[in-house]
Protein backbone atom coordinates (compact mmCIF):
# COMPACT_ATOMS: atom_id res chain seq x y z
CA UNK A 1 -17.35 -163.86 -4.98
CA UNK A 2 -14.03 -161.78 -3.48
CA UNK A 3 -15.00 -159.19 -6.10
CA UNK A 4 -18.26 -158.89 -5.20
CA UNK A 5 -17.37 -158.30 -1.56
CA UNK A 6 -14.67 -156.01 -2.46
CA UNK A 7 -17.29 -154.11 -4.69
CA UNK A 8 -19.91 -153.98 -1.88
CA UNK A 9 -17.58 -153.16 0.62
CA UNK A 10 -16.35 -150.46 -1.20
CA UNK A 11 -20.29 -148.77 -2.06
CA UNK A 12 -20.68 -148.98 1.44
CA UNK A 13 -18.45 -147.56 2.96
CA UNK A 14 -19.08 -144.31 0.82
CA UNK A 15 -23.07 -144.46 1.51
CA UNK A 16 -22.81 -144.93 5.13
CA UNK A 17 -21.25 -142.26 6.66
CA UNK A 18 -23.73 -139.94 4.39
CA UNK A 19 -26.70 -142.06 5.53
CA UNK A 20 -25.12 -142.05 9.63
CA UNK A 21 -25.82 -138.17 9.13
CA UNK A 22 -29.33 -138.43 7.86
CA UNK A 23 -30.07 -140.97 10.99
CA UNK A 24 -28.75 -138.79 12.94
CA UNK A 25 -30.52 -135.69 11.91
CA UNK A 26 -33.67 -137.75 11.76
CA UNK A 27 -33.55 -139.22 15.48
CA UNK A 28 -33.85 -135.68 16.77
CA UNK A 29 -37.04 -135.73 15.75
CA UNK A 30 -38.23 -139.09 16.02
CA UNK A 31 -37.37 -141.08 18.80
CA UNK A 32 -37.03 -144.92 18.60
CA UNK A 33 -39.84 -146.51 19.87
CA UNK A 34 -38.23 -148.94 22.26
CA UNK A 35 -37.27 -149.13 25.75
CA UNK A 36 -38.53 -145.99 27.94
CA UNK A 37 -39.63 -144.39 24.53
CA UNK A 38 -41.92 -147.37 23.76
CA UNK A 39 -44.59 -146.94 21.53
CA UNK A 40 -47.48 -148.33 19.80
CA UNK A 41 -47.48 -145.93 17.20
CA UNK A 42 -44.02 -148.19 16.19
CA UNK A 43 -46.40 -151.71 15.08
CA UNK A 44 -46.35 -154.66 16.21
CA UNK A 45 -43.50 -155.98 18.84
CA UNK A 46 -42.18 -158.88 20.73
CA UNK A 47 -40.65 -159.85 24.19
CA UNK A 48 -37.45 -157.63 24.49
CA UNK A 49 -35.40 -160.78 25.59
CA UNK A 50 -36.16 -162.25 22.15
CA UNK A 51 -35.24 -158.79 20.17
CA UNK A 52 -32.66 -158.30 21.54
CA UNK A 53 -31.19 -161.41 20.90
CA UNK A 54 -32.40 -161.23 17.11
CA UNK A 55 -31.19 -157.90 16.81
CA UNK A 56 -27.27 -157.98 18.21
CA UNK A 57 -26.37 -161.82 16.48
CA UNK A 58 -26.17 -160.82 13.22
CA UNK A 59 -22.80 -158.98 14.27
CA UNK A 60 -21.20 -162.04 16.39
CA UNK A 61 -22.10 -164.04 13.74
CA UNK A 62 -20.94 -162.48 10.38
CA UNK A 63 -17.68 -161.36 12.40
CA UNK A 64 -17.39 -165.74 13.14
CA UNK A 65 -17.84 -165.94 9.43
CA UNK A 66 -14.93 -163.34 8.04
CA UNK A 67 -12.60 -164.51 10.95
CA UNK A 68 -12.88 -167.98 10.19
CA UNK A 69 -12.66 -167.60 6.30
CA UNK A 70 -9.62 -165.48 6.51
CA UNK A 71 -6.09 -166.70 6.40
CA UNK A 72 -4.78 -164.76 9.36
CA UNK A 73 -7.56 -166.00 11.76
CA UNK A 74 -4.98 -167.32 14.21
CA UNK A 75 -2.59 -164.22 13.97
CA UNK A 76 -1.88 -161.43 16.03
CA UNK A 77 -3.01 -158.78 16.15
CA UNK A 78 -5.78 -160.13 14.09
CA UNK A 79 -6.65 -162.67 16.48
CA UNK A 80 -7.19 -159.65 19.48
CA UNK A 81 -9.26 -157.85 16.97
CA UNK A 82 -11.62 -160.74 16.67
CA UNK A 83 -12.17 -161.67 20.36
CA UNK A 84 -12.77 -158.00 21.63
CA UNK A 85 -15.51 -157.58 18.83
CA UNK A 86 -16.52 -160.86 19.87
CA UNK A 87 -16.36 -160.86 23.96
CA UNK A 88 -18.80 -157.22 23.11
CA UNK A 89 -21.01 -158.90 21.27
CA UNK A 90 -21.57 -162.09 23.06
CA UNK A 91 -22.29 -160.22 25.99
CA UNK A 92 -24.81 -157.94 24.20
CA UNK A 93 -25.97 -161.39 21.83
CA UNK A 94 -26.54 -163.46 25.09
CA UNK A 95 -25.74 -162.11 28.07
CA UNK A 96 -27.52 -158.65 28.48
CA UNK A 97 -31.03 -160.25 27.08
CA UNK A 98 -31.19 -162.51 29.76
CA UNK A 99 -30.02 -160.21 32.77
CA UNK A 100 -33.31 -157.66 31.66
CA UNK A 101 -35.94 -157.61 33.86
CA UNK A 102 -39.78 -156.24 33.45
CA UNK A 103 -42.25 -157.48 30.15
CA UNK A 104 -40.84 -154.76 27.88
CA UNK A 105 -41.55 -154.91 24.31
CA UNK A 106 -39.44 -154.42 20.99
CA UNK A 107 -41.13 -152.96 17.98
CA UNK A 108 -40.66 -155.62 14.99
CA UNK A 109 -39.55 -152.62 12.76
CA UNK A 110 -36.60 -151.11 15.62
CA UNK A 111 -35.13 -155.09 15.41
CA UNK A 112 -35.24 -155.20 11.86
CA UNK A 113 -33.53 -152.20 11.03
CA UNK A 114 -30.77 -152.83 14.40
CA UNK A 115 -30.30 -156.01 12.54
CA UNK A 116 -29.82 -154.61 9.30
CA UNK A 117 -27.27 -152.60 10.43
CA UNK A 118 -25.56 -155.15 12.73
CA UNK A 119 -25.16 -157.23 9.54
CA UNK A 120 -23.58 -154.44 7.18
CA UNK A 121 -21.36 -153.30 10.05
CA UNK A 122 -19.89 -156.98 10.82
CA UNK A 123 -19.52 -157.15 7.00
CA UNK A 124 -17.32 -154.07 7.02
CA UNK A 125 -15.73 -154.91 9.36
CA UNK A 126 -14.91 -158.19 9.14
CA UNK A 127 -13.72 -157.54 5.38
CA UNK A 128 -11.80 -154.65 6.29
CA UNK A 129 -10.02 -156.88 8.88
CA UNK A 130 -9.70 -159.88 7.75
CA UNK A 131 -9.90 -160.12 3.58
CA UNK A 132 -8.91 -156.51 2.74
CA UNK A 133 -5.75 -155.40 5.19
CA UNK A 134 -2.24 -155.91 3.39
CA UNK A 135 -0.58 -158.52 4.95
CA UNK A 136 2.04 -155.76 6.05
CA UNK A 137 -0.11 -153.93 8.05
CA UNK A 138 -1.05 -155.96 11.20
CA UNK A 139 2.38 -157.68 12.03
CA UNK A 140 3.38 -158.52 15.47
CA UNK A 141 5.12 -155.14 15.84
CA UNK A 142 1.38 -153.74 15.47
CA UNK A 143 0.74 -155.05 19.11
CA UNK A 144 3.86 -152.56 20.04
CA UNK A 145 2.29 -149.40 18.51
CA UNK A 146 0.99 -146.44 20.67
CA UNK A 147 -2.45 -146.72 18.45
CA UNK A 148 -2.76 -150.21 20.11
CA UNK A 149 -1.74 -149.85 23.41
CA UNK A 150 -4.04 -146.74 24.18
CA UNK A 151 -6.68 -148.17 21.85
CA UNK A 152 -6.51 -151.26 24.47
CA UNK A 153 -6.55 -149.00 27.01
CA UNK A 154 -9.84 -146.77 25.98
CA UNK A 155 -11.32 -150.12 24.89
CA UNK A 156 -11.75 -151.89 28.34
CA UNK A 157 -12.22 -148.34 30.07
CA UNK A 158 -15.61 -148.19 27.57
CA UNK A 159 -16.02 -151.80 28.12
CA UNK A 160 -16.19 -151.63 32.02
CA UNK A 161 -17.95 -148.13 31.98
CA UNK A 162 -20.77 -150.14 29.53
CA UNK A 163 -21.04 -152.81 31.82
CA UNK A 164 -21.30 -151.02 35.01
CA UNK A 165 -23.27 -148.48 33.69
CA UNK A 166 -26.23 -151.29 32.53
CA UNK A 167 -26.12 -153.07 36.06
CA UNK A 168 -26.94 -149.42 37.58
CA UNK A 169 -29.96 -149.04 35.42
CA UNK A 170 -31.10 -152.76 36.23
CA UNK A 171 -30.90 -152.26 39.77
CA UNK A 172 -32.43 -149.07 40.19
CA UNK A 173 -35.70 -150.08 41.71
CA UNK A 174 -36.59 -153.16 43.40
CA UNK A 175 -38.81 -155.93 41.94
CA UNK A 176 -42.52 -154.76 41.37
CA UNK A 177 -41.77 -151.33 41.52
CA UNK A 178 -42.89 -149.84 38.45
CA UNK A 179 -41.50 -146.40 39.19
CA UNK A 180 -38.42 -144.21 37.35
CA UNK A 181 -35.62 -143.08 38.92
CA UNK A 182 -32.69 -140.99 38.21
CA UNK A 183 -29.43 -143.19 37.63
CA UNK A 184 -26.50 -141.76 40.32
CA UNK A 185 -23.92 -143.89 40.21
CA UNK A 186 -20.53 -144.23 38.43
CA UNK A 187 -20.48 -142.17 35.18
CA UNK A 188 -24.32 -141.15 36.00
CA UNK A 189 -22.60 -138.26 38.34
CA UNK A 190 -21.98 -136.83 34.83
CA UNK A 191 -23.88 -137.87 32.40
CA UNK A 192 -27.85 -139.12 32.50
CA UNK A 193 -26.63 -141.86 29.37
CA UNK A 194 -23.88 -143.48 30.86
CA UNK A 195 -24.36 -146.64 29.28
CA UNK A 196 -24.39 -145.04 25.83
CA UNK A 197 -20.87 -142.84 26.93
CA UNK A 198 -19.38 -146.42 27.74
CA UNK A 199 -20.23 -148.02 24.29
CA UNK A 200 -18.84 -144.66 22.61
CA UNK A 201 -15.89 -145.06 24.17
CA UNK A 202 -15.43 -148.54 23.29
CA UNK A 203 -15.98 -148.44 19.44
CA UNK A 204 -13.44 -145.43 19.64
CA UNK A 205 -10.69 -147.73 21.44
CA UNK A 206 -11.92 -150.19 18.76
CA UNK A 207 -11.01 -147.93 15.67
CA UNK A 208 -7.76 -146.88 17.76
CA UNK A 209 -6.36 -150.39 17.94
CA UNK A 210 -7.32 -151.43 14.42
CA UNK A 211 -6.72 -147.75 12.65
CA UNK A 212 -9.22 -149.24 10.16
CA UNK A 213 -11.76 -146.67 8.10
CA UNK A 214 -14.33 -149.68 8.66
CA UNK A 215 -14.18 -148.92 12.51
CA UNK A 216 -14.21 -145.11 12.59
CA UNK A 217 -17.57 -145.49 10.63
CA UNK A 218 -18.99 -147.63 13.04
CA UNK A 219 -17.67 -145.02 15.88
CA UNK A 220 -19.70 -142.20 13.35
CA UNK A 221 -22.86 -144.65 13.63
CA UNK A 222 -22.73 -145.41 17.32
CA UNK A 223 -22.59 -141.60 17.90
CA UNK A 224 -25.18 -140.76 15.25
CA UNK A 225 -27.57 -143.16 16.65
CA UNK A 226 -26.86 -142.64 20.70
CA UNK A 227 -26.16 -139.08 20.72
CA UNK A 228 -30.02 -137.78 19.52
CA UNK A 229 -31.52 -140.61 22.22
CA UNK A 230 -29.32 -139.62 25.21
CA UNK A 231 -30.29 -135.99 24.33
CA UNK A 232 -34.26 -137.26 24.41
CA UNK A 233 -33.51 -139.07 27.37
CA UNK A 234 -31.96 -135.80 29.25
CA UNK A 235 -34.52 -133.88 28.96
CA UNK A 236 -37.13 -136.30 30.02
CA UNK A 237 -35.22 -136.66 33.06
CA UNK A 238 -35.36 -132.79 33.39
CA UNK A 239 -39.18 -133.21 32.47
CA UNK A 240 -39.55 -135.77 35.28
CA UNK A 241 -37.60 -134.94 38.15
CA UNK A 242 -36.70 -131.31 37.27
CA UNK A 243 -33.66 -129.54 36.33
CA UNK A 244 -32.31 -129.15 39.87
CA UNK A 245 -32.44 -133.38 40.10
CA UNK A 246 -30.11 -133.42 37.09
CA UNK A 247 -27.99 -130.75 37.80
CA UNK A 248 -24.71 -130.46 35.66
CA UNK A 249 -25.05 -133.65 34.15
CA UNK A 250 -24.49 -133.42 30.52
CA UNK A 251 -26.22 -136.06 27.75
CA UNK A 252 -23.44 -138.09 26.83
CA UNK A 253 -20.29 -136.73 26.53
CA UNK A 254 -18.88 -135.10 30.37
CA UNK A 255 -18.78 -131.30 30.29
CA UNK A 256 -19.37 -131.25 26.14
CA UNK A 257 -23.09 -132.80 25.17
């Protein structure tokens, strides 16, 4: 069975970097069909709450599984790994579902490939971690090291920019109003994808902390996936309430993209 994981492990993470550029190529010129992109044109669909939560547990739980079968599930810096993965993906598991308001929908084909890929990224990532690291990599002198300090550091920055930036968007408008408005607040004074910009910064404080190649693919995913969509979503807000509304504002990425 080890084998077998080491063999898949290893195809993997030489397919999906190639396949995070084809995604990301692709999603300039198809947009996901969920959330202010929804379509019918995408099938059939179910309550967002419920998709959500379908789509993001596959990670929390297949992270739970390597953690727990690996012999270093109680050491540091092992241990930190596993609860920041963890804390981001119980909040996005079980927390963000329920705080959603509206009757939006969630094409059945957008949740099965989000969990696809939540499952093959917690495998990486969990294997890389926890099965594959030489025991003389992650000592305690690891917590000491500049790459996991100011991996820390950029981390909880994404973490609280994520976090901050999703309460903006679900307070925009009042209940029953079923109009859109431009987000203004925090990181939305320079970028119209602020959310996205938190949970880019985040995986890159991940892959910083751990230094594993498992983690700087996932970074390569999360900005192969976010980057096309924030662009989509900056120019519909140009589309919507003109270019003067969003002003300087860049997609994702202040003063760059």
């Amino acid at each position: 069975m080890q084998e077998l994981e080491k063999q898949l492990y290893t195809s993997l993470m030489v397919i999906m970097p190639y396949l995070a550029g084809v995604v990301f190529i692709a999603l300039f010129f198809i947009r996901a069909g969920y959330g202010i992109f929804r379509s019918r044109a995408w099938g059939r669909s179910l309550p967002n709450k419920i998709g959500w939560i379908l789509m993001e547990t596959p990670a929390f739980l297949v992270m739970l599984y390597f953690w727990w079968s690996s012999s270093v599930r109680f050491e540091m810096p092992e241990l930190i790994f596993f609860l920041l993965f963890e804390i981001h993906y119980f909040q996005r598991s079980f927390i963000f579902p329920l705080l959603m308001k509206g009757k939006s929908q969630m094409p059945l084909s957008i949740l099965l490939m989000g969990f696809i890929f939540n499952t093959i990224n917690g495998f990486l990532l969990g294997e890389s971690l926890f099965h594959l690291a030489p025991s003389s990599l992650y000592t305690q002198q690891w917590l000491s090291t500049p790459a996991f300090i100011s991996g820390i550091i950029v981390f909880v920055a994404g973490m609280i920019i994520n976090l901050h930036s999703d309460h903006v968007i679900r307070t925009l408008r009042p209940a029953g109003d079923t109009r859109h408005y431009l987000p203004q607040k925090g990181v939305y004074n320079w970028v119209t994808s602020g959310n996205y910009l938190g949970e880019l910064i985040e995986w890159t404080g991940f892959a910083i902390l751990t230094q594993s190649p498992a983690a700087l693919i996932f970074v390569i995913w999360t900005f192969a996936n976010l980057a096309p969509r924030a662009y989509a979503i900056h120019k519909r807000y140009i589309n919507e309430f003109g270019a003067e509304a969003v002003g300087k504002r860049k997609c994702l990425i202040p003063f760059i993209f």
